[in-house]
C-alpha atoms as a PDB file:
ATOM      1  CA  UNK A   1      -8.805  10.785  23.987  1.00  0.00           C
ATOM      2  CA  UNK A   2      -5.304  12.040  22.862  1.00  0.00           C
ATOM      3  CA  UNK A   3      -4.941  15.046  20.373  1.00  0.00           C
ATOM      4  CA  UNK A   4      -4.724  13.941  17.080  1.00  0.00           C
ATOM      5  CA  UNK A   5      -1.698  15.283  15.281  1.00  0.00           C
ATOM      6  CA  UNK A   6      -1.371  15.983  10.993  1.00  0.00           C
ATOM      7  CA  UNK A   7       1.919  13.807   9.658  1.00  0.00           C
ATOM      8  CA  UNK A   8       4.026  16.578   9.280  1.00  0.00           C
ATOM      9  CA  UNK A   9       3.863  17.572  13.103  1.00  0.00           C
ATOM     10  CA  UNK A  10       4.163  14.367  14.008  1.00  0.00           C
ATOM     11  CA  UNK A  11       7.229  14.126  12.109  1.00  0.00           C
ATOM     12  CA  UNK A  12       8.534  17.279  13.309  1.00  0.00           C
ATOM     13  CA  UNK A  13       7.860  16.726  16.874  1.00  0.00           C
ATOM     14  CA  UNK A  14       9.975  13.004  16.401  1.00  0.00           C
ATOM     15  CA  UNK A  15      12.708  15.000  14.509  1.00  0.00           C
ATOM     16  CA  UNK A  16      13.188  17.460  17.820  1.00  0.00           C
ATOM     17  CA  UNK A  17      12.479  14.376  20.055  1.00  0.00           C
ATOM     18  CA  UNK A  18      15.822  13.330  18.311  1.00  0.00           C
ATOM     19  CA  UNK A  19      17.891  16.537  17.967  1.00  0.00           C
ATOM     20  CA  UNK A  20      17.254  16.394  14.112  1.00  0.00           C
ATOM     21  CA  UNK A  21      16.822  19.346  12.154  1.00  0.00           C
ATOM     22  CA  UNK A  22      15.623  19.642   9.087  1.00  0.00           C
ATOM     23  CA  UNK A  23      19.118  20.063   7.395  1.00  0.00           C
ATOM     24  CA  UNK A  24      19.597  17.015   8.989  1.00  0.00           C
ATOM     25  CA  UNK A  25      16.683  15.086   7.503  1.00  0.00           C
ATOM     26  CA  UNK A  26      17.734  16.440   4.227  1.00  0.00           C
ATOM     27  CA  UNK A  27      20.722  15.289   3.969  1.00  0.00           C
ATOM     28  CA  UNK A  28      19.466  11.457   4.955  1.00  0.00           C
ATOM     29  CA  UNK A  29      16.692  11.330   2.652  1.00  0.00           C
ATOM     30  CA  UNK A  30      18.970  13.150  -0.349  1.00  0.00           C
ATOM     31  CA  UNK A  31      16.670  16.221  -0.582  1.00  0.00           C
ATOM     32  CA  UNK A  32      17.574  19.750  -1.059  1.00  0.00           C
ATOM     33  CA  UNK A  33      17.020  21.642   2.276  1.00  0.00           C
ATOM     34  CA  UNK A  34      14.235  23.951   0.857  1.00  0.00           C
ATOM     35  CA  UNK A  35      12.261  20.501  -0.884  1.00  0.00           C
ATOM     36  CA  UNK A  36      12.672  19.128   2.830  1.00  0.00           C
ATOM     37  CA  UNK A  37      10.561  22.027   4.853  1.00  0.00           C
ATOM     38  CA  UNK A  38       8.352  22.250   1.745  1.00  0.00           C
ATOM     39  CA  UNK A  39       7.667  18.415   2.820  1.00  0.00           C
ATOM     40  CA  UNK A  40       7.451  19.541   6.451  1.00  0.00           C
ATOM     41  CA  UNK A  41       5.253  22.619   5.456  1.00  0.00           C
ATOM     42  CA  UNK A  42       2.191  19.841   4.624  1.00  0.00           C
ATOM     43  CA  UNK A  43       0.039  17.465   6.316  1.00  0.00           C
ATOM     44  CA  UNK A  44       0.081  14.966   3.442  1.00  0.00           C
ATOM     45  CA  UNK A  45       2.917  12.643   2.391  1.00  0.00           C
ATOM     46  CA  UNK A  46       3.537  10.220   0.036  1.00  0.00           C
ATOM     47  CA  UNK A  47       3.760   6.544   1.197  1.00  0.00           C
ATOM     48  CA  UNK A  48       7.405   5.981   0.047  1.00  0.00           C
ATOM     49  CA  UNK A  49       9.037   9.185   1.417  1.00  0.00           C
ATOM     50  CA  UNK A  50       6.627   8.112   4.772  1.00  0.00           C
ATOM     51  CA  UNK A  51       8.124   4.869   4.733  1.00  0.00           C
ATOM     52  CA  UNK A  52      12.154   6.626   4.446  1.00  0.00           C
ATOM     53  CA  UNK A  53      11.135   9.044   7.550  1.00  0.00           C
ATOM     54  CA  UNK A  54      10.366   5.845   9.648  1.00  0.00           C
ATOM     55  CA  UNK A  55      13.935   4.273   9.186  1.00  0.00           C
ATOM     56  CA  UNK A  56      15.628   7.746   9.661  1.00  0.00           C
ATOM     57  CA  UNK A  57      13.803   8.468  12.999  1.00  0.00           C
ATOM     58  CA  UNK A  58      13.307   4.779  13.795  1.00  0.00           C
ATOM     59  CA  UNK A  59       9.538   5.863  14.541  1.00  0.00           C
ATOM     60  CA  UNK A  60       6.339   4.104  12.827  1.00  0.00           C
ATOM     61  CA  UNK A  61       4.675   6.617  11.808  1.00  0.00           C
ATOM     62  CA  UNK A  62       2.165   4.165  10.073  1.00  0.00           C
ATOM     63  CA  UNK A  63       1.105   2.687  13.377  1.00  0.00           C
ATOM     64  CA  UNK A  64       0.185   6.368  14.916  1.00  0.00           C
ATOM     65  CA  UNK A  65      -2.189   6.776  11.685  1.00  0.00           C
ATOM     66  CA  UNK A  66      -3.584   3.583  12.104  1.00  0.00           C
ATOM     67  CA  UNK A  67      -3.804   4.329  15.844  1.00  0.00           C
ATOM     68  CA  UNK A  68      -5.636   7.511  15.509  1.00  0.00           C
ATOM     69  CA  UNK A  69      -7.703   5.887  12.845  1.00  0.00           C
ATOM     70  CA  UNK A  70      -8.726   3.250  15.680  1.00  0.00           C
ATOM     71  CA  UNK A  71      -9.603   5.478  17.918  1.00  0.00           C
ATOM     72  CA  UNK A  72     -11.632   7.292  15.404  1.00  0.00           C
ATOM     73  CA  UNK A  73     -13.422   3.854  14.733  1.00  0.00           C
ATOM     74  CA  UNK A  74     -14.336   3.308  17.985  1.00  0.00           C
ATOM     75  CA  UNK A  75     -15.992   6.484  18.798  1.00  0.00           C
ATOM     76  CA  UNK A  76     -18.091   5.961  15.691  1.00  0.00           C
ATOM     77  CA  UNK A  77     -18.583   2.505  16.841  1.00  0.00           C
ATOM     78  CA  UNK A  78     -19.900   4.008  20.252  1.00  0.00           C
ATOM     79  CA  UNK A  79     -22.085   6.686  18.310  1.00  0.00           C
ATOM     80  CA  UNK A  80     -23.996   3.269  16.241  1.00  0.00           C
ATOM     81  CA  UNK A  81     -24.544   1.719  19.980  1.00  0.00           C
ATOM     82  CA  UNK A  82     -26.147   5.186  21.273  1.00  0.00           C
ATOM     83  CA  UNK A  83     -28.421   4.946  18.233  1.00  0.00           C
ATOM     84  CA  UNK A  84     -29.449   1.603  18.815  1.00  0.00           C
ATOM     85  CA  UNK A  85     -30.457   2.096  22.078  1.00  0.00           C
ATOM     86  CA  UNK A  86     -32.191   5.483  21.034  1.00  0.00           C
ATOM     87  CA  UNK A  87     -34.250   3.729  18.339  1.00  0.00           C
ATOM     88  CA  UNK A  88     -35.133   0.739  21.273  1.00  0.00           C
ATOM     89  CA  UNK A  89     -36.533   3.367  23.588  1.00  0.00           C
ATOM     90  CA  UNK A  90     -38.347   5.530  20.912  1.00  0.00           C
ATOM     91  CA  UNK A  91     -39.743   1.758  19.893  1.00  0.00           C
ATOM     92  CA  UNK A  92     -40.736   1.201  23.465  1.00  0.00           C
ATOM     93  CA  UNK A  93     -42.034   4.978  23.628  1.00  0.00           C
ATOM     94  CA  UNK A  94     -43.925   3.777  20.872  1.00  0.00           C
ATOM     95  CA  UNK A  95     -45.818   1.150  22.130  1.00  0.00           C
ATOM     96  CA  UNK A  96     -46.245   2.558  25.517  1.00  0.00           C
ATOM     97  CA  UNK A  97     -48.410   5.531  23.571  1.00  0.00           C
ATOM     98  CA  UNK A  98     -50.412   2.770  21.751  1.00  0.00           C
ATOM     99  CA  UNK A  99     -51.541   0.924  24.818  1.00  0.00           C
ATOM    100  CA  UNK A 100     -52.386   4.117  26.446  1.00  0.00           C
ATOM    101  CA  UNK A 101     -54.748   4.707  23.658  1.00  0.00           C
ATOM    102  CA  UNK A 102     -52.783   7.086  21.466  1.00  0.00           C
ATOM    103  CA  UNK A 103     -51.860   6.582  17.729  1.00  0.00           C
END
């Protein structure tokens, strides 16, 4: 399973992927430099602002979330098969002990 990354280092690590500092970004989204690694200081961003970063870095950023989310999904998914075999073979456990005589 790949790591699973918070927004802002996902951003960050697109921004050196791309040679952009964040100056740079700054200056694209119309931010003061210090409101800009404020923004890149948290894990949480707000949908519009998300939605600017993905035309500056030409990145979906969305479709990594949703991706991790996915992949989230499906291990939970996995976990609700494992316990529905579990409860099937404590059934069969079950019945095993009553023919044998038990309670």
């Amino acid at each position: 399973m790949s790591k699973k990354y918070p927004i802002n280092e996902l951003i960050l690590k697109e921004m050196k992927r791309h040679g952009m500092r964040p100056p740079d970004l700054a200056r694209r989204l119309g931010l003061s430099v210090s409101t800009t690694y404020y923004l890149l200081s948290r894990n949480t961003i707000q949908v519009d602002r998300l939605r600017q970063i993905c035309r500056i870095l030409n990145t979906n950023f969305f479709q990594i979330l949703a991706d991790q989310m996915n992949m989230d999904n499906d291990s939970d998914a996995f976990k609700d098969e494992e316990k529905e075999a579990l409860k099937a073979e404590n059934e069969t456990l079950k019945s095993v002990i009553r023919m044998l005589g038990g309670k």
